[in-house]
N, C-alpha and C. Protein backbone atom coordinates (compact mmCIF):
# COMPACT_ATOMS: atom_id res chain seq x y z
N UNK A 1 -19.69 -105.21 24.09
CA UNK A 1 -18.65 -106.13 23.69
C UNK A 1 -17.78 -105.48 22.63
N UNK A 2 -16.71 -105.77 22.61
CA UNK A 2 -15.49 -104.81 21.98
C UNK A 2 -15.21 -105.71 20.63
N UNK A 3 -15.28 -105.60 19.43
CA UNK A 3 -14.82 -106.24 18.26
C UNK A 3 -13.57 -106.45 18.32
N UNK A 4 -13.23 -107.44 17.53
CA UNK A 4 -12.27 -108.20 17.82
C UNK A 4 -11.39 -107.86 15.97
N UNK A 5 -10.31 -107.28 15.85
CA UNK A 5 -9.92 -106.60 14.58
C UNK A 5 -9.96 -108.23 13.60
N UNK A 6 -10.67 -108.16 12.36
CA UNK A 6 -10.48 -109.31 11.41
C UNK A 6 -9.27 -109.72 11.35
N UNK A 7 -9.14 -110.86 10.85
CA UNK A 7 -7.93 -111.77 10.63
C UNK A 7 -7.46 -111.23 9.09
N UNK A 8 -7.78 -110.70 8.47
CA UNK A 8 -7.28 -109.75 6.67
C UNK A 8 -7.14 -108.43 6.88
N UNK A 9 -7.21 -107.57 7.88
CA UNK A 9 -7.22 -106.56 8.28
C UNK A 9 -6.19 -105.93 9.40
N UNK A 10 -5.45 -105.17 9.43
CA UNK A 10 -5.53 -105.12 11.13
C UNK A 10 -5.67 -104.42 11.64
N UNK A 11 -6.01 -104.50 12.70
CA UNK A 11 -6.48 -103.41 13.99
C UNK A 11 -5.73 -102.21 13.46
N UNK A 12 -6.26 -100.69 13.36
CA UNK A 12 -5.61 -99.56 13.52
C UNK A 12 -4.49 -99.44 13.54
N UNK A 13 -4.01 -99.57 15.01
CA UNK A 13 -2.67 -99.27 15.69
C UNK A 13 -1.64 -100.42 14.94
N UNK A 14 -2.31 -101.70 15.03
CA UNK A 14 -1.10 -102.46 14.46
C UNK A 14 -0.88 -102.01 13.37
N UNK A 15 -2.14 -101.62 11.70
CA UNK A 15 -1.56 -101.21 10.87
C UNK A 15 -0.57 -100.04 11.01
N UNK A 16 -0.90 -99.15 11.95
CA UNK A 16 0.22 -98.07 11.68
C UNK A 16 1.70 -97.87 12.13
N UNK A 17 1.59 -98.76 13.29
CA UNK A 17 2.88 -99.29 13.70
C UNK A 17 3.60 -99.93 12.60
N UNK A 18 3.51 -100.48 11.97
CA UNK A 18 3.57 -101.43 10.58
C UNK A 18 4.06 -100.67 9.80
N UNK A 19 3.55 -99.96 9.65
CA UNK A 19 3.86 -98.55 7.99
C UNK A 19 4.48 -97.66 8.15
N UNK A 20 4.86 -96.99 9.45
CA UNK A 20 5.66 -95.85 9.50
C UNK A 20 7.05 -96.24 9.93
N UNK A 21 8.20 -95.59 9.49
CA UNK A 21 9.54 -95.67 9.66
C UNK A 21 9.81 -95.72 10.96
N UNK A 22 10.69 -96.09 11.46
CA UNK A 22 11.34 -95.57 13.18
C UNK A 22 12.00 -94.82 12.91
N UNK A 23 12.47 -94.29 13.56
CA UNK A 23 13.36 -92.88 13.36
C UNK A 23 13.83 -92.84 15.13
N UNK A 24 15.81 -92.65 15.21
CA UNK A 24 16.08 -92.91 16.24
C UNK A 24 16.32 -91.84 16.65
N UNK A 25 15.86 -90.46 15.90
CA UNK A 25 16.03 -89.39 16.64
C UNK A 25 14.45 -88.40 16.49
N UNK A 26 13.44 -88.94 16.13
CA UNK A 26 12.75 -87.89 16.18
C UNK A 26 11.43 -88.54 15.41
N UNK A 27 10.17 -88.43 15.68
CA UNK A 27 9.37 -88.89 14.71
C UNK A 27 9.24 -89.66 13.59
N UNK A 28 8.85 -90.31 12.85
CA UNK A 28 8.66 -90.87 12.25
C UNK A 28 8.52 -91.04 10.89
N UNK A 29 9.11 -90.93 9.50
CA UNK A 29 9.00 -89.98 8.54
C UNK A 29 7.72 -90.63 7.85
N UNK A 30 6.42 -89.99 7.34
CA UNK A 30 5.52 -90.34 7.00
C UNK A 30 4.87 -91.40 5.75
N UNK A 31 6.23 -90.96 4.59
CA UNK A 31 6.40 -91.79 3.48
C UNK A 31 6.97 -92.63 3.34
N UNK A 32 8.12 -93.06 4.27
CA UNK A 32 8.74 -93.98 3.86
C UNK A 32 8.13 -95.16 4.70
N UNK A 33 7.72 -96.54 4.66
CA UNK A 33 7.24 -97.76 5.33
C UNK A 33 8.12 -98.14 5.65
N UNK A 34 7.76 -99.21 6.65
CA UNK A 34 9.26 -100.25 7.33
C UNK A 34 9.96 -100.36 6.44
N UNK A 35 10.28 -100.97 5.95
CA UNK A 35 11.13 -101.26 5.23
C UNK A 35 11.66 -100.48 4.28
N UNK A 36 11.18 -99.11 4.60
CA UNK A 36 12.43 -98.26 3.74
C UNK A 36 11.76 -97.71 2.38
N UNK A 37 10.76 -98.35 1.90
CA UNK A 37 9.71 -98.08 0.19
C UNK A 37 9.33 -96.41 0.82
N UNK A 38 8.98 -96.09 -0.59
CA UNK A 38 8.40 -94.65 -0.70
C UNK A 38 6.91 -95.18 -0.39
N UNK A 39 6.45 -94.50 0.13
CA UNK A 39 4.92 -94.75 0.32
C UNK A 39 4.00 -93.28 0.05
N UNK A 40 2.68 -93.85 -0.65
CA UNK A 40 1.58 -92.59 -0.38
C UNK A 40 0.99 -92.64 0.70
N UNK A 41 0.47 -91.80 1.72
CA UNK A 41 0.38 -91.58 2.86
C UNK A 41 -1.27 -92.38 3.34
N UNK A 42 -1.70 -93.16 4.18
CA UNK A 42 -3.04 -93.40 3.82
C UNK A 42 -3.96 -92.31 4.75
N UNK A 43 -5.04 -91.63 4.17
CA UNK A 43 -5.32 -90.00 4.51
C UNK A 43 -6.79 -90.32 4.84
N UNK A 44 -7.37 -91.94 4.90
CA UNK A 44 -8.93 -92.23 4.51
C UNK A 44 -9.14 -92.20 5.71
N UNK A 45 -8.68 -92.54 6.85
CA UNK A 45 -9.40 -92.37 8.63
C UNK A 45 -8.78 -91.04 8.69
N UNK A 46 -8.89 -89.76 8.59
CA UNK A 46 -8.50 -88.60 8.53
C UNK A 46 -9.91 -87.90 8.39
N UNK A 47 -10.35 -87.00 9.55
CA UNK A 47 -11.27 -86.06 8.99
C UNK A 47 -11.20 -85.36 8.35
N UNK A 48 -11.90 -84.69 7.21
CA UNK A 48 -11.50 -83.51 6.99
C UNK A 48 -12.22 -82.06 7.55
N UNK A 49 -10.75 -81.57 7.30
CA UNK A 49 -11.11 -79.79 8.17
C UNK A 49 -10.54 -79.07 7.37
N UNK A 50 -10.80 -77.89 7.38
CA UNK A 50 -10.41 -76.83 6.81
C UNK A 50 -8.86 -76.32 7.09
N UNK A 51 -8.20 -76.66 5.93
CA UNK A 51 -6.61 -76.36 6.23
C UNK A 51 -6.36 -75.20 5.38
N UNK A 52 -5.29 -74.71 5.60
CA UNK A 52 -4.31 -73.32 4.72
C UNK A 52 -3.18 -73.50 4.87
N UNK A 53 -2.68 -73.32 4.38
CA UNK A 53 -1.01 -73.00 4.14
C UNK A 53 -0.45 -71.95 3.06
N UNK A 54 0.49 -70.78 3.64
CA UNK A 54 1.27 -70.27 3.13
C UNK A 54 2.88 -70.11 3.44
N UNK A 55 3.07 -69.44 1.89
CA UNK A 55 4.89 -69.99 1.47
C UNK A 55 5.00 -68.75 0.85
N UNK A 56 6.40 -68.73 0.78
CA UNK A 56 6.75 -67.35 0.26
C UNK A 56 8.18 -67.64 -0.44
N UNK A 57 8.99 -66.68 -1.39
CA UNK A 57 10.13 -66.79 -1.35
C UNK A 57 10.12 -65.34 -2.31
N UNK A 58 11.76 -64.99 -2.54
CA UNK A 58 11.91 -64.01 -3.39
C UNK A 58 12.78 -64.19 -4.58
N UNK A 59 12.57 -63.05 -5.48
CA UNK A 59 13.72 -63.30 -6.62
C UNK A 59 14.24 -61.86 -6.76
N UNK A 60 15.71 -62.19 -6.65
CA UNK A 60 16.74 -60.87 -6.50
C UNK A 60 17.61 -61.03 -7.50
N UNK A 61 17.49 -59.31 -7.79
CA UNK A 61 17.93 -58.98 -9.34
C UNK A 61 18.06 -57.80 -9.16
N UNK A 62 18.51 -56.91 -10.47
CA UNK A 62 19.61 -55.63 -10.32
C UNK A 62 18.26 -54.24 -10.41
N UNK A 63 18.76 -53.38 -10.36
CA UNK A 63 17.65 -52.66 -10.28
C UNK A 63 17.00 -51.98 -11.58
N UNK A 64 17.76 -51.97 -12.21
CA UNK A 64 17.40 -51.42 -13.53
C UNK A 64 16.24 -52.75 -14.57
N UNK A 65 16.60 -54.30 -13.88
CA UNK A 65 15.58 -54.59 -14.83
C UNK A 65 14.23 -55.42 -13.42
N UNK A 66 14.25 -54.96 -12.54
CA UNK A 66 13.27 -54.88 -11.74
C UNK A 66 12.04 -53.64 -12.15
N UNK A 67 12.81 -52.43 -12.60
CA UNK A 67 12.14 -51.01 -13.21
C UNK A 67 11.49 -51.86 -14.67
N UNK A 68 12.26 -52.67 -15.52
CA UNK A 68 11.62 -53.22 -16.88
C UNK A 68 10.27 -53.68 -16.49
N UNK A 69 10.48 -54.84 -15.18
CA UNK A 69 9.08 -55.30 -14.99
C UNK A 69 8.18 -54.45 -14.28
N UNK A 70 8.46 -53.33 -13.63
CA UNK A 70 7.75 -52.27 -12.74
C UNK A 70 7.05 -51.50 -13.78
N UNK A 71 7.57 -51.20 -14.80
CA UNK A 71 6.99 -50.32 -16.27
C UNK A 71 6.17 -51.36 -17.18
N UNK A 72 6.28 -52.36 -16.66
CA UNK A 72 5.64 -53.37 -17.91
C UNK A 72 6.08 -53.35 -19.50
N UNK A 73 7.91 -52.95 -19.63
CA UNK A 73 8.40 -53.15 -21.02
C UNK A 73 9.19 -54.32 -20.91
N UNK A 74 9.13 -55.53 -20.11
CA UNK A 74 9.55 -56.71 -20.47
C UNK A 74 9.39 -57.13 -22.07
N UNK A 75 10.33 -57.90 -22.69
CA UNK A 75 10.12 -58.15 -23.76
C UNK A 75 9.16 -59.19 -23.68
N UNK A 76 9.05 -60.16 -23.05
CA UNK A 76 7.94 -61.58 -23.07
C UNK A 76 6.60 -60.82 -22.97
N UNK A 77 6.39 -59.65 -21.68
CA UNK A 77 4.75 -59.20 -21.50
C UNK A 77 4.76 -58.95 -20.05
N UNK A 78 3.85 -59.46 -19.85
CA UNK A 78 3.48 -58.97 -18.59
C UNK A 78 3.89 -59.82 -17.35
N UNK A 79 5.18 -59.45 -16.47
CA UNK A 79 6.05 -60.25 -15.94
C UNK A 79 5.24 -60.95 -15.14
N UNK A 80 4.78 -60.75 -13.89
CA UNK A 80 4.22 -60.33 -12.74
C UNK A 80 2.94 -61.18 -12.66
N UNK A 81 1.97 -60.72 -13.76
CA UNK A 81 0.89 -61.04 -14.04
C UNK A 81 0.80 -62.80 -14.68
N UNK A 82 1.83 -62.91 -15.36
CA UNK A 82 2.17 -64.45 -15.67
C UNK A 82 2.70 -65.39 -14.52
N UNK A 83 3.56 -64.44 -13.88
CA UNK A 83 3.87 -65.52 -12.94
C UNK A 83 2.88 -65.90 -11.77
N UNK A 84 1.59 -64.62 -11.62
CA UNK A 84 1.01 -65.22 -10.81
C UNK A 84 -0.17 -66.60 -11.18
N UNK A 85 -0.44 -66.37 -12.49
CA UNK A 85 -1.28 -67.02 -13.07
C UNK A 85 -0.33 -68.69 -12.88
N UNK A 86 1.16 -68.35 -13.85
CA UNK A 86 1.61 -69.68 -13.61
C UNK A 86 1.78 -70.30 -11.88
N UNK A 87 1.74 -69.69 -11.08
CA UNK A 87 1.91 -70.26 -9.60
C UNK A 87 0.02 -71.01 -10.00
N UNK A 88 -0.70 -70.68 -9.46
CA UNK A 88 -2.06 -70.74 -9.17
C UNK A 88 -2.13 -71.91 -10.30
N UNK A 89 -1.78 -72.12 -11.41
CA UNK A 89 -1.80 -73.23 -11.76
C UNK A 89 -0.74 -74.43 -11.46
N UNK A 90 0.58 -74.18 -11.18
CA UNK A 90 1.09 -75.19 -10.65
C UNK A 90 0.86 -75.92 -8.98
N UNK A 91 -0.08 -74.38 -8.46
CA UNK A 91 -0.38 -75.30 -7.08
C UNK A 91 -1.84 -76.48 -7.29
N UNK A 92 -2.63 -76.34 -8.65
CA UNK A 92 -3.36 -76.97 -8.65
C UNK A 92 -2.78 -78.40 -9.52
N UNK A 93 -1.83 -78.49 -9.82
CA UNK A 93 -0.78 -79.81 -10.49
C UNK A 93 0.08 -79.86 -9.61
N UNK A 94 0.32 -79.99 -8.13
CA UNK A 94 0.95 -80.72 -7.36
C UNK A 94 1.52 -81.73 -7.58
N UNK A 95 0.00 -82.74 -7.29
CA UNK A 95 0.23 -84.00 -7.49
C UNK A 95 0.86 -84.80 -8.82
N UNK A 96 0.76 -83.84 -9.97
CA UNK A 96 1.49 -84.13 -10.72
C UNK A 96 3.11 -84.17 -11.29
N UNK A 97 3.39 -83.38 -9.40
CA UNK A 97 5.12 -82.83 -9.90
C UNK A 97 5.58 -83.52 -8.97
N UNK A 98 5.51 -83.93 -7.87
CA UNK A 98 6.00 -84.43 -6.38
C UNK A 98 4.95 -85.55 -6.30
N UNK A 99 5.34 -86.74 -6.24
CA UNK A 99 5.33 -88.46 -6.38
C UNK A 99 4.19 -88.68 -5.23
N UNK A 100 4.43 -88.40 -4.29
CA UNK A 100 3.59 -89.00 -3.39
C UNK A 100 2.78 -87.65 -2.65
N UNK A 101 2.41 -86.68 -2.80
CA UNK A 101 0.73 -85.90 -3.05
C UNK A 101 0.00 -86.18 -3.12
N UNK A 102 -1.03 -85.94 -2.28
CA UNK A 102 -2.40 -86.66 -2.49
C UNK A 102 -3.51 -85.63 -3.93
N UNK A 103 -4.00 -85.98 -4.55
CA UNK A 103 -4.63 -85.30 -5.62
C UNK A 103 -5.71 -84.38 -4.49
N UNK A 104 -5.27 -82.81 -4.65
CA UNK A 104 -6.58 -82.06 -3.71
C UNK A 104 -7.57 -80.99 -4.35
N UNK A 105 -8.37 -81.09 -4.29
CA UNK A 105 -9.57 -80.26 -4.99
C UNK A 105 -9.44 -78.89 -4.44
N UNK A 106 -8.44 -77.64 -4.99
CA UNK A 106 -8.08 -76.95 -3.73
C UNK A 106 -9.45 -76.12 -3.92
N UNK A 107 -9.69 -75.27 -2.69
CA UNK A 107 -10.81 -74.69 -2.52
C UNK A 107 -10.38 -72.65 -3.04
N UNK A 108 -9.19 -72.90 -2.88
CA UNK A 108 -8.49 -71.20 -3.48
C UNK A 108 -7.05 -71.10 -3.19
N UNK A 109 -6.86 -70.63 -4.23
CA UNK A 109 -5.34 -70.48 -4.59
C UNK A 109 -4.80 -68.68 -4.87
N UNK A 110 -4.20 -68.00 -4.01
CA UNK A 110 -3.80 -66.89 -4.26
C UNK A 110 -1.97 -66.59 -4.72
N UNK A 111 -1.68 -65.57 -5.07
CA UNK A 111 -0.47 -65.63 -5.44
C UNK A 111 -0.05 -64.37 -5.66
N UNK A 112 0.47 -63.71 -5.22
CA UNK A 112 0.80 -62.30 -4.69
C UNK A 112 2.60 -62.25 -4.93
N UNK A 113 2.46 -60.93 -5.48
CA UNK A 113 4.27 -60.72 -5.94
C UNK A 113 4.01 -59.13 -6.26
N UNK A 114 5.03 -58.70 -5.18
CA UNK A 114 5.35 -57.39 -4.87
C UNK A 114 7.02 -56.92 -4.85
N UNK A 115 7.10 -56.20 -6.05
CA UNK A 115 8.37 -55.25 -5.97
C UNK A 115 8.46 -54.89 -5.07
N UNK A 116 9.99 -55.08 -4.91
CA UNK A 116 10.55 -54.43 -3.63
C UNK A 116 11.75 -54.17 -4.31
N UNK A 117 11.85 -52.51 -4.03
CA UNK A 117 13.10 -52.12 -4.35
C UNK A 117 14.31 -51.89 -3.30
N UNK A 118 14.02 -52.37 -2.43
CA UNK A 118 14.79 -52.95 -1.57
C UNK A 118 15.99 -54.11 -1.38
N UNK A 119 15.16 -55.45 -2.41
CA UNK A 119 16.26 -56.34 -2.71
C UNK A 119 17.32 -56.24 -3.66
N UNK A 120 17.48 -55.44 -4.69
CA UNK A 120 16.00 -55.06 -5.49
C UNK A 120 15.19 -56.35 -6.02
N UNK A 121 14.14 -56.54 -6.18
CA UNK A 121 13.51 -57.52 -6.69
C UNK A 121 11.98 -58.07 -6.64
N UNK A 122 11.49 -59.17 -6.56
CA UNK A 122 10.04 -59.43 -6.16
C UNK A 122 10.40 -60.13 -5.26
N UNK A 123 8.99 -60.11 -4.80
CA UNK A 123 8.90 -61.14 -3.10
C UNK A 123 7.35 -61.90 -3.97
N UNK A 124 7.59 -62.97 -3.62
CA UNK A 124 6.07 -63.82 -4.06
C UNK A 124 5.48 -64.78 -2.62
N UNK A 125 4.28 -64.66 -2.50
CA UNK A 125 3.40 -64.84 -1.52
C UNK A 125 2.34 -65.80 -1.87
N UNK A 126 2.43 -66.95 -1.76
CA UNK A 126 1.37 -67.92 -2.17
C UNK A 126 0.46 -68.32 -0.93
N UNK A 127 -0.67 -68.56 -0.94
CA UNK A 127 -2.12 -68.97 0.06
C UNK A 127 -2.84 -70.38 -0.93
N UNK A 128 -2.59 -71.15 -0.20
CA UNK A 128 -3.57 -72.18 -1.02
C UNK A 128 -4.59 -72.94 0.13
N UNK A 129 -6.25 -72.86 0.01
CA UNK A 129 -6.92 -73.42 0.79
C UNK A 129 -7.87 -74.44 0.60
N UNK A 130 -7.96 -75.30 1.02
CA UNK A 130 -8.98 -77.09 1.03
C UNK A 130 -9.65 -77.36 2.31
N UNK A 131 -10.74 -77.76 1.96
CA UNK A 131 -11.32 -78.70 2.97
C UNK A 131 -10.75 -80.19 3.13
N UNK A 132 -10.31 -80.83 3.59
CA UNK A 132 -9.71 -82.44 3.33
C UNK A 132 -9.08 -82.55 4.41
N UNK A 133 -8.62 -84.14 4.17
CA UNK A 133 -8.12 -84.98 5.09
C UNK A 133 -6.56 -84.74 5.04
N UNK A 134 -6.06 -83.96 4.48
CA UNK A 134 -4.55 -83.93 4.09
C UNK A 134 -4.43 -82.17 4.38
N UNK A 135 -2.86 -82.21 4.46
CA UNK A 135 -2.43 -80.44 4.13
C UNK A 135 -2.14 -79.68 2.90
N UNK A 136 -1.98 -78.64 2.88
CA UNK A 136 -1.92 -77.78 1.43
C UNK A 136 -0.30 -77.24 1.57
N UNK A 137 0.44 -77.33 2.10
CA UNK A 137 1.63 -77.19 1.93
C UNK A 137 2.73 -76.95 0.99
N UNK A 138 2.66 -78.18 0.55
CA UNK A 138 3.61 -78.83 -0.67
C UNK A 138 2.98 -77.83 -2.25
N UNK A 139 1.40 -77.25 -1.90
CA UNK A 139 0.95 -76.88 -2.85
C UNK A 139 1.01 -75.39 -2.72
N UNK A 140 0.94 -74.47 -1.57
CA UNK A 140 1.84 -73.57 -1.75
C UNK A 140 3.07 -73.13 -2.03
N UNK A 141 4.24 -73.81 -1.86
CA UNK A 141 5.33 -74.09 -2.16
C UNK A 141 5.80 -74.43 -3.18
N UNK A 142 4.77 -74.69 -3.78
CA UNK A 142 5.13 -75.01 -5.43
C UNK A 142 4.68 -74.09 -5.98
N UNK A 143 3.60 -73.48 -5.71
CA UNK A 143 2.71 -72.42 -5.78
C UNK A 143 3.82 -70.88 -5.91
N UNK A 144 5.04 -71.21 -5.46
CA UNK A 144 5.95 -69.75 -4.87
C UNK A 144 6.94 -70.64 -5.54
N UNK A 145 7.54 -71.33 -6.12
CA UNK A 145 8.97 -71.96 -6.75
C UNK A 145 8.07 -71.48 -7.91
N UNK A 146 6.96 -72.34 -8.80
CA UNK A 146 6.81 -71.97 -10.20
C UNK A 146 6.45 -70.41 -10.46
N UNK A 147 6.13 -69.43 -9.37
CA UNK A 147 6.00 -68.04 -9.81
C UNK A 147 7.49 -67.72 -9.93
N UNK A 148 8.04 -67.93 -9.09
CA UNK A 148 9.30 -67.57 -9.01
C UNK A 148 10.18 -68.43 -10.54
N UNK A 149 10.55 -69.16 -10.95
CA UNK A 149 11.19 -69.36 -12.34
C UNK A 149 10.36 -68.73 -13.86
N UNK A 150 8.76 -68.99 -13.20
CA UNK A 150 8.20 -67.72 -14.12
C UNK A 150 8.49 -66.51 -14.23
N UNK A 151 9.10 -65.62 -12.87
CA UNK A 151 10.30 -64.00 -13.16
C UNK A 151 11.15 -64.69 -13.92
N UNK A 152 11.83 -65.25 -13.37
CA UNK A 152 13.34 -65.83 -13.93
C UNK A 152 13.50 -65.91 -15.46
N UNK A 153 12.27 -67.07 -15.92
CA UNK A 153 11.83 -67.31 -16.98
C UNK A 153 11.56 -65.97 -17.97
N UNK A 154 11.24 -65.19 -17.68
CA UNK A 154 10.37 -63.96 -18.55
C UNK A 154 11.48 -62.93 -18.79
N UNK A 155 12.89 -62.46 -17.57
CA UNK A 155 13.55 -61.78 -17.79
C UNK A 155 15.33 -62.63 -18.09
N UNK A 156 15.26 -63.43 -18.40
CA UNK A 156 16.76 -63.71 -18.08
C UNK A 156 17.26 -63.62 -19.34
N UNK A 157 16.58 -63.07 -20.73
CA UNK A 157 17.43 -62.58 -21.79
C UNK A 157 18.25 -61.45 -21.14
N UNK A 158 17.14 -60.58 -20.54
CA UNK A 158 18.06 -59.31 -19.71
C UNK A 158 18.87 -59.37 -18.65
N UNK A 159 18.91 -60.67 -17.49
CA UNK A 159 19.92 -60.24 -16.76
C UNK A 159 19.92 -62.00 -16.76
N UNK A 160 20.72 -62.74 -16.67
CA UNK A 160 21.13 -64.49 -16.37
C UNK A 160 21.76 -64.19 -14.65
N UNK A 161 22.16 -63.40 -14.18
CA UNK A 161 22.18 -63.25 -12.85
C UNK A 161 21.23 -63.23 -11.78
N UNK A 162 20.24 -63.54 -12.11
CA UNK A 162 19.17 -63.44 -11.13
C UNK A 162 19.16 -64.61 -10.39
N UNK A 163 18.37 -64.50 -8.68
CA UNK A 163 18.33 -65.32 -8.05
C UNK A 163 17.26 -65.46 -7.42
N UNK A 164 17.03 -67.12 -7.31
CA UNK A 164 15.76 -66.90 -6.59
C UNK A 164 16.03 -67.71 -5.23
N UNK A 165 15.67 -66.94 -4.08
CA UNK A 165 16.21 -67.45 -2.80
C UNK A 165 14.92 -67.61 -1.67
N UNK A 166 15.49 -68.16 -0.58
CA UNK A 166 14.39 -68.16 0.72
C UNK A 166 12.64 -68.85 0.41
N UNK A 167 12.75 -69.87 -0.85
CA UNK A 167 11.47 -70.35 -0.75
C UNK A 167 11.02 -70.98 1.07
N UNK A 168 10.26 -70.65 1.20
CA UNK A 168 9.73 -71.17 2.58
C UNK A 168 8.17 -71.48 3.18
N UNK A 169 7.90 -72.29 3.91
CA UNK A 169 6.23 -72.17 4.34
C UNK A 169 6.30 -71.39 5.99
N UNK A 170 5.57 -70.27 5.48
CA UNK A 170 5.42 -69.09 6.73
C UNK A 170 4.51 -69.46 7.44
N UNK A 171 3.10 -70.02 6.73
CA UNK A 171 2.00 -70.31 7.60
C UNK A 171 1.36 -71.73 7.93
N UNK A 172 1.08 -72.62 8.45
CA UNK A 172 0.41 -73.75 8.38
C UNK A 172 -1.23 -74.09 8.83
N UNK A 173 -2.40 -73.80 8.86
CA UNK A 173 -3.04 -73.83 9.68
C UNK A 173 -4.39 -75.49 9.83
N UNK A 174 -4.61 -75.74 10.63
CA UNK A 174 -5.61 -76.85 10.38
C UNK A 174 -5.00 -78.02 10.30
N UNK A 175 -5.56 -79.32 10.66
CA UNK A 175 -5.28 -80.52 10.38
C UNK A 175 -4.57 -80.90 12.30
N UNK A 176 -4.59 -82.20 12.64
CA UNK A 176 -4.25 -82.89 13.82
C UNK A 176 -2.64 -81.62 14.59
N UNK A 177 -1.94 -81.35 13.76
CA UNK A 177 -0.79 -81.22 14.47
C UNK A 177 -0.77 -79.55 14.54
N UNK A 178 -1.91 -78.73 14.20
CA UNK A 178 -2.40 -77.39 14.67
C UNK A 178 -2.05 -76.39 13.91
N UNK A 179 -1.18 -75.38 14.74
CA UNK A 179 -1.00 -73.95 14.00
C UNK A 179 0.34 -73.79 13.85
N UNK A 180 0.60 -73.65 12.71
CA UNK A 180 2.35 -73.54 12.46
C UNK A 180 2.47 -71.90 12.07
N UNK A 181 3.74 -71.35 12.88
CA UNK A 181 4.01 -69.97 12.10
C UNK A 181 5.74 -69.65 12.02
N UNK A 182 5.78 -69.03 11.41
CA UNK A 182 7.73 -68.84 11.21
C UNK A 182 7.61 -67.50 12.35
């Protein structure tokens, strides 16, 4: 015999029909509810699996003070080395910068930034990984914006021209909607 959904409750499907936006061209946007409110996402009938996500972006600047941070005579210290520390902590304060994040216990946070004298400049490479009912996304990505104003931050007595461009998520892996790659 098939239960019958409570009368204070509702059935699954009706709740979710209920909560998610229409959208007349494409899916459904996850946060916003009928009626248009910001919403936190509800993540509790969600298994959790093992997700990853990586993001990347760069910061382009002249070549002579790309060599400052390549020699380690920045005036602040140690360019490179701060900004990776500051990423790895802003991917673990997500939820504290972007409103509707679910709070995630991440399981590892990497953060990688490699001169390239090519742009000239750094390239920064963030990996953030969890077990949970939600994705790590939003937390790589923040993970690669706060390394990135941490260069910015450390050299812009020496150059105010610097740029930081192409933040992006390269990798997605895990969770219902599969394997994402650029």
């Amino acid at each position: 015999m098939a239960s019958k959904p409570s009368a204070t409750k509702p059935a699954k499907s009706e709740s979710k029909s209920k909560t998610k936006a229409k959208s007349k061209t494409g899916p459904a946007l996850t946060h916003i509810g009928a009626s248009g409110e910001a919403r936190m996402v509800d993540v509790s009938d969600k298994p959790a699996s093992e997700r990853l996500a990586v993001a990347e972006g760069r910061v382009v600047m002249t070549r002579a003070t790309l060599d400052l941070i390549v020699s380690g005579n920045a005036k602040k210290g140690d360019v490179l080395g701060t900004a990776r520390i500051a990423g790895i902590m802003a991917a673990k304060r997500t939820a504290e910068l972007i409103p509707l994040c679910h709070p995630l216990a991440l399981s590892k946070v990497t953060v990688e930034i490699e001169p390239d004298a090519s742009l000239p400049g750094c390239l920064v490479r963030a990996s953030v990984k969890v077990t949970g009912p939600t994705g790590v996304e939003m937390e790589a990505l923040t993970a690669v914006s706060v390394a990135c104003l941490t260069i910015y931050d450390m050299i812009k007595a020496v150059e105010r021209g610097v740029r930081i461009e192409g933040i992006h998520l390269v990798e997605k892996l895990g969770g219902k909607s599969g394997h994402y790659r650029v």
